[in-house]
N, C-alpha and C. Protein backbone atom coordinates (compact mmCIF):
# COMPACT_ATOMS: atom_id res chain seq x y z
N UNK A 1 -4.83 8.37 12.14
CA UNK A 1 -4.43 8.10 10.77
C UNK A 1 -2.95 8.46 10.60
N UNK A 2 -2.33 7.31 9.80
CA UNK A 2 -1.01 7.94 10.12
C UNK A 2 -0.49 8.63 8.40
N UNK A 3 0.75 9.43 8.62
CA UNK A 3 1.25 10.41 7.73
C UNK A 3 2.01 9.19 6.89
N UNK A 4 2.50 8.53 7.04
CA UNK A 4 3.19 7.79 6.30
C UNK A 4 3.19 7.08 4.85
N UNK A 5 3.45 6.93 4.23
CA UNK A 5 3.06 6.93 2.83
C UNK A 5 3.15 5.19 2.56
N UNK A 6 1.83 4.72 2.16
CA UNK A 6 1.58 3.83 1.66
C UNK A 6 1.62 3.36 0.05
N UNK A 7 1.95 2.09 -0.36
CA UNK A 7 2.04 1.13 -1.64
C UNK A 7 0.54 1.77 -2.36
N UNK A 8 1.09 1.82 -3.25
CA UNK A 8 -0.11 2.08 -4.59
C UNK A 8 -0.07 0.96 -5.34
N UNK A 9 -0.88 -0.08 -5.65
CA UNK A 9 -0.49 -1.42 -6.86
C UNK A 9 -1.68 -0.83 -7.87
N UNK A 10 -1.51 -0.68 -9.35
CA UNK A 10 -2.31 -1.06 -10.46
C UNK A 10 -2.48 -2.17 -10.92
N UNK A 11 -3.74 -2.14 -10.82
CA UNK A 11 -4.95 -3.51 -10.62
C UNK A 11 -5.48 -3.96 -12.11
N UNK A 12 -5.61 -5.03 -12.15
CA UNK A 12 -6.72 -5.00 -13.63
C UNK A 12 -6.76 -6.40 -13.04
N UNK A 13 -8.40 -6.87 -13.89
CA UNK A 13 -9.34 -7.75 -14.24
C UNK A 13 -10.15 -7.92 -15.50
N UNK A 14 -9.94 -9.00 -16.16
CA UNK A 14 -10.67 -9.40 -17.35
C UNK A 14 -10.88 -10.62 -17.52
N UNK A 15 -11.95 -10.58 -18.06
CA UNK A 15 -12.98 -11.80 -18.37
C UNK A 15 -13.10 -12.83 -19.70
N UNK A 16 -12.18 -12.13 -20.16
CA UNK A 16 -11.73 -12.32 -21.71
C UNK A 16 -12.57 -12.51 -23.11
N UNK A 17 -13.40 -11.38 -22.94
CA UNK A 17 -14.18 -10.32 -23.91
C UNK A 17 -13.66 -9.15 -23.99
N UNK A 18 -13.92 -8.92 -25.59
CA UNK A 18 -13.17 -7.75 -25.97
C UNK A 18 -13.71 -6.39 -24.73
N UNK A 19 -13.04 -5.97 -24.62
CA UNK A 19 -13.67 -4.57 -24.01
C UNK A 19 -14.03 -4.98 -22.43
N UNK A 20 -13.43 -5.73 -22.01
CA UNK A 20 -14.09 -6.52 -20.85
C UNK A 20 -13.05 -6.39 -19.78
N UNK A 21 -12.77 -5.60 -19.36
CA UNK A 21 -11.22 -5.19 -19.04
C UNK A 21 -11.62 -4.43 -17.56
N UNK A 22 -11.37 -4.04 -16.46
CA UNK A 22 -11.09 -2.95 -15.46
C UNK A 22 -9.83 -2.61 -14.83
N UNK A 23 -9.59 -1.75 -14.89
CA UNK A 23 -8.34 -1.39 -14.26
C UNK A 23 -8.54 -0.11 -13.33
N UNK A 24 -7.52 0.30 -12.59
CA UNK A 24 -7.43 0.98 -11.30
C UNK A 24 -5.91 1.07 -10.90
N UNK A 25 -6.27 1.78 -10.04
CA UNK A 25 -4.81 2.16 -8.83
C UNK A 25 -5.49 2.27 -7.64
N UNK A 26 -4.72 1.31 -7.16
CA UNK A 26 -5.58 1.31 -5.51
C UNK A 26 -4.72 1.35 -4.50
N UNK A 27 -4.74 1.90 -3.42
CA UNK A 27 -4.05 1.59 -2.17
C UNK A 27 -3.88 0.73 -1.40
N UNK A 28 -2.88 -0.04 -1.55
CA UNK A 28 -3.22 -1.37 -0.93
C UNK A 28 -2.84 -1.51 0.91
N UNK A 29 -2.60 -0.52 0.81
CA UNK A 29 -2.89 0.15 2.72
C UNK A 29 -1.68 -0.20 3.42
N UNK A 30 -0.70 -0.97 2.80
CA UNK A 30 1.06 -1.15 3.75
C UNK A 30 1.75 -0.22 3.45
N UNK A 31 2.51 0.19 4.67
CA UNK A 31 3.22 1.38 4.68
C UNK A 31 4.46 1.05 3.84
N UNK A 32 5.20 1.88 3.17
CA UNK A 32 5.87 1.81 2.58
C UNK A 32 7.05 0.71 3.47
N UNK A 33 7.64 1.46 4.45
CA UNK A 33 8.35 0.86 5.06
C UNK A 33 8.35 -0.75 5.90
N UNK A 34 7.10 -0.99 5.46
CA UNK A 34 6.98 -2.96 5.65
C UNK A 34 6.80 -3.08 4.86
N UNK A 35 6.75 -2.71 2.86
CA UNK A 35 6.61 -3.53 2.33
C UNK A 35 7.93 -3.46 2.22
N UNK A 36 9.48 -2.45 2.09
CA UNK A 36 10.50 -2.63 2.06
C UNK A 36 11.37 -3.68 2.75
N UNK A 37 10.63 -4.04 4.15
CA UNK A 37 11.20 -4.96 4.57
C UNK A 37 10.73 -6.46 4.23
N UNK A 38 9.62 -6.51 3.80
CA UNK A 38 9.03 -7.75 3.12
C UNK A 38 10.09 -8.70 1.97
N UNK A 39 10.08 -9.99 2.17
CA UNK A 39 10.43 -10.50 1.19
C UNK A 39 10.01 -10.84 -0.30
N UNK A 40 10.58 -11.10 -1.13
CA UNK A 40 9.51 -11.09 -2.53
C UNK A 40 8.00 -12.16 -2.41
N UNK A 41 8.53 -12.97 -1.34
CA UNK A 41 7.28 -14.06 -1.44
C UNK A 41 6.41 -13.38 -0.65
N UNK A 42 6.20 -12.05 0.53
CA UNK A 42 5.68 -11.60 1.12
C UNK A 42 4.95 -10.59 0.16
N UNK A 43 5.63 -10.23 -0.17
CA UNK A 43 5.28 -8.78 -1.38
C UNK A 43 3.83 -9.21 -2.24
N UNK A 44 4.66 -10.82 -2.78
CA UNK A 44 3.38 -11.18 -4.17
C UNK A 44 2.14 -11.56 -2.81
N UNK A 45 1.95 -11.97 -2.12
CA UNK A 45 0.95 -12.33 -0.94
C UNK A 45 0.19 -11.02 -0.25
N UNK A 46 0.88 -10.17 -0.50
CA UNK A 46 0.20 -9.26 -0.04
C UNK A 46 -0.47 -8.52 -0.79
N UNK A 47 -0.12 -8.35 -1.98
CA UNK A 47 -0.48 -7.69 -3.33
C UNK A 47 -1.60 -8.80 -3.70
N UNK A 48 -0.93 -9.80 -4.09
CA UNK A 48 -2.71 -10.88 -4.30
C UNK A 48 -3.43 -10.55 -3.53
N UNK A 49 -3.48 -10.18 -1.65
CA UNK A 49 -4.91 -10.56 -0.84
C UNK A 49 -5.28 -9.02 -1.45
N UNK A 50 -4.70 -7.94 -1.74
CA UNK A 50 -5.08 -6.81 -2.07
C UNK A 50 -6.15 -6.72 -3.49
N UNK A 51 -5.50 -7.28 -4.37
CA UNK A 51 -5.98 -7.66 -5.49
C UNK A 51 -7.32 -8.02 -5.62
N UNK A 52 -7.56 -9.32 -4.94
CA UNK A 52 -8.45 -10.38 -4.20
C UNK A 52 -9.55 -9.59 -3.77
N UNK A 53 -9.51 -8.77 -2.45
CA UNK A 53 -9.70 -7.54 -2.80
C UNK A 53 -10.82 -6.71 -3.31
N UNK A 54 -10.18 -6.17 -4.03
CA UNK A 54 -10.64 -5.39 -5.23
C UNK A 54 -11.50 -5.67 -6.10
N UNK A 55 -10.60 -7.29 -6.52
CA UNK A 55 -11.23 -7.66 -7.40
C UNK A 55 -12.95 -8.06 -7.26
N UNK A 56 -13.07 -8.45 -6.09
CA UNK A 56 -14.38 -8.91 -5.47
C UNK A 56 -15.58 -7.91 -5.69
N UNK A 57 -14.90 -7.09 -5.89
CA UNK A 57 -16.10 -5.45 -5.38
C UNK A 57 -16.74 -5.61 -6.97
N UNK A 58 -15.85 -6.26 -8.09
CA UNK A 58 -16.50 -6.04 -9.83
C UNK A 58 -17.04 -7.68 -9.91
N UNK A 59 -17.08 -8.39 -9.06
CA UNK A 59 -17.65 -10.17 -9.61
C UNK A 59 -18.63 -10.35 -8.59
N UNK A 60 -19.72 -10.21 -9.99
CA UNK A 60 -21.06 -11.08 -9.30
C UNK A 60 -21.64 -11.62 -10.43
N UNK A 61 -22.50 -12.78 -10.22
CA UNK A 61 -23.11 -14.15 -10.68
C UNK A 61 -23.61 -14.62 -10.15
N UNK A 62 -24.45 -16.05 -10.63
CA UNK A 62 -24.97 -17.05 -9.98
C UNK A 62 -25.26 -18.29 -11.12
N UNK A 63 -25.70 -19.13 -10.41
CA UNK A 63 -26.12 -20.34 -11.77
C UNK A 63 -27.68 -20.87 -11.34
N UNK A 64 -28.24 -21.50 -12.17
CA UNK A 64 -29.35 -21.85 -11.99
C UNK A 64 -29.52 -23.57 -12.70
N UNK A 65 -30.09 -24.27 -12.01
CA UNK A 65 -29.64 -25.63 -12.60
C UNK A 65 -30.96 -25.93 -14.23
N UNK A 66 -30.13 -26.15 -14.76
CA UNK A 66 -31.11 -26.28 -16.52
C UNK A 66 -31.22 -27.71 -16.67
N UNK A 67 -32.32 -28.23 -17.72
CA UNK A 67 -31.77 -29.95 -17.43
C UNK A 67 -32.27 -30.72 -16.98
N UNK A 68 -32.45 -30.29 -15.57
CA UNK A 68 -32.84 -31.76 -14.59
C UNK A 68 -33.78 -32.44 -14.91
């Protein structure tokens, strides 16, 4: 495990209901020193798959067909 200090991004997800909101601070596990060398288009790509993520761990569903 290394000593090196990794990116923290604050996260949120909403569903757009009142009160329907999650948020966090998560580690998004790149060392500080590659995201410094990252470009901005690298940065938002890496932060989305992080996001992505996260976000997965709070969305679940399904559908059921009505109708037929």
């Amino acid at each position: 495990m290394s000593d090196e200090e990794t990116i923290k991004l604050k996260v949120d997800l909403s569903i757009g209901l009142a009160n329907a909101k999650q948020e966090d601070v998560i580690d998004s596990g790149i060392l500080k020193a590659d995201w410094d060398a990252m470009t901005n288009d690298k940065r938002d790509e890496a932060a989305r798959v992080a996001w992505e993520e996260w976000a997965w761990e709070y969305i679940e569903g399904g559908w059921d067909v009505v109708g037929a």
